[in-house]
C-alpha atoms as a PDB file:
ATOM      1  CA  UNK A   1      13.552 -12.538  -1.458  1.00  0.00           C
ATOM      2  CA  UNK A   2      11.299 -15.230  -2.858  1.00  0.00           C
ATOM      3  CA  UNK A   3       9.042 -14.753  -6.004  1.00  0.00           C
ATOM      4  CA  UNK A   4       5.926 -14.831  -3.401  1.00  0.00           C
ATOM      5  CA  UNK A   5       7.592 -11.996  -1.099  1.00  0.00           C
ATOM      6  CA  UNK A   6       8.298  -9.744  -4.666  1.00  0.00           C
ATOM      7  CA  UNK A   7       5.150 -10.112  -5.888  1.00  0.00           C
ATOM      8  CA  UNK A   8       3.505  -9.111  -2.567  1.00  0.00           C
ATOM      9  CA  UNK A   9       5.698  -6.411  -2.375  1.00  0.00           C
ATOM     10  CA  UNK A  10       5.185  -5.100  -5.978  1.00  0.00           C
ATOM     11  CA  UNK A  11       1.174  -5.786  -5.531  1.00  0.00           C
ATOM     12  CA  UNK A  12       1.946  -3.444  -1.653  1.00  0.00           C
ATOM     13  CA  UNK A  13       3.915  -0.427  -3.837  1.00  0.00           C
ATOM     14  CA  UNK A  14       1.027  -0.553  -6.565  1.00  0.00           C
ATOM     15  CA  UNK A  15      -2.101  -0.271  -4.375  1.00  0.00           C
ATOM     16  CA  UNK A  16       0.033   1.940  -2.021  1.00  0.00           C
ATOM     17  CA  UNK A  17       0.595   4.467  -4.979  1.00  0.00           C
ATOM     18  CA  UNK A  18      -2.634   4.753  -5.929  1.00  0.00           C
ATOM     19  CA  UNK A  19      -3.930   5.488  -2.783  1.00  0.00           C
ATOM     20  CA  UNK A  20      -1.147   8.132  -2.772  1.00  0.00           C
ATOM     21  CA  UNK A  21      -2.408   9.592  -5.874  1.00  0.00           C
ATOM     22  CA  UNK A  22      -5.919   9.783  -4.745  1.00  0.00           C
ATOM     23  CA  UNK A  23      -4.557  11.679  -1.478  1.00  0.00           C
ATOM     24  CA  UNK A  24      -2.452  14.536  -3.688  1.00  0.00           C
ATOM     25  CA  UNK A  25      -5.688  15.134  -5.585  1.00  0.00           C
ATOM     26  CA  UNK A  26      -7.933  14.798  -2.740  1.00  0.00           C
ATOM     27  CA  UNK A  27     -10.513  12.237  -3.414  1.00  0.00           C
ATOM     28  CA  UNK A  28      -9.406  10.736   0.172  1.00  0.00           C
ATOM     29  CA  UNK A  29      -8.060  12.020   3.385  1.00  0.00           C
ATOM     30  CA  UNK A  30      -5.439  11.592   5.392  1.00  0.00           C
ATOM     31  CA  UNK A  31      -7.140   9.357   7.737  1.00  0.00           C
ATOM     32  CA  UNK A  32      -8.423   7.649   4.885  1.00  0.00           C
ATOM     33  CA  UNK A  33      -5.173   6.878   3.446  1.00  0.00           C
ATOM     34  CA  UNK A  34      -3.579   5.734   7.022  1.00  0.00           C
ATOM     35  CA  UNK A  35      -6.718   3.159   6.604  1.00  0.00           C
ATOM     36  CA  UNK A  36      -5.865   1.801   3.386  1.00  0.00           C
ATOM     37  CA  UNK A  37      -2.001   1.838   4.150  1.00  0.00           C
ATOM     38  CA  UNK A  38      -3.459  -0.444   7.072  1.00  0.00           C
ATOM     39  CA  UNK A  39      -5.355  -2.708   5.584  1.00  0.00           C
ATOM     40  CA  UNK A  40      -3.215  -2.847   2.192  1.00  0.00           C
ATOM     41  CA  UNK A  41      -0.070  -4.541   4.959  1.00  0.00           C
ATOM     42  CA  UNK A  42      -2.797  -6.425   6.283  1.00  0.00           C
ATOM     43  CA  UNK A  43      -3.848  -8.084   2.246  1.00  0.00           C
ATOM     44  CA  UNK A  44      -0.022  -8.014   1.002  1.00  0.00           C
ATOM     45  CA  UNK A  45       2.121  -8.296   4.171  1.00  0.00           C
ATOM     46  CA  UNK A  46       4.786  -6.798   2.619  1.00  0.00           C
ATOM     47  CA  UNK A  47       8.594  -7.508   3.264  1.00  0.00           C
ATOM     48  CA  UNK A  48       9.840  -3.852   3.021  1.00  0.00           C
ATOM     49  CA  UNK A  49       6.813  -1.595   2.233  1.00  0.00           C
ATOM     50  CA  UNK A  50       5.219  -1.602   6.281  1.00  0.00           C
ATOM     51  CA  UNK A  51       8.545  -0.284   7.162  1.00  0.00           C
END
């Protein structure tokens, strides 16, 4: 894995888990979430995290 591919990666896990932590305290909903997930692999195209 190159430097670039980490640091999408770790910039993918970040965003990813903050969206997560909205979800559990419901400021967003599901279908929200599924959006951001979306567009978040769009932004980062992460090597492992769109798995």
């Amino acid at each position: 894995m190159t430097k670039e591919q980490f640091e999408r990666e770790k910039n993918y896990r970040v965003s990813i888990a903050i969206a997560k932590s909205m979800l559990a305290k419901r400021i967003i909903t599901e279908q929200e979430f599924k959006r951001i997930d979306n567009m978040l692999i769009i932004r980062y195209k992460p090597v492992f995290g769109g798995l």
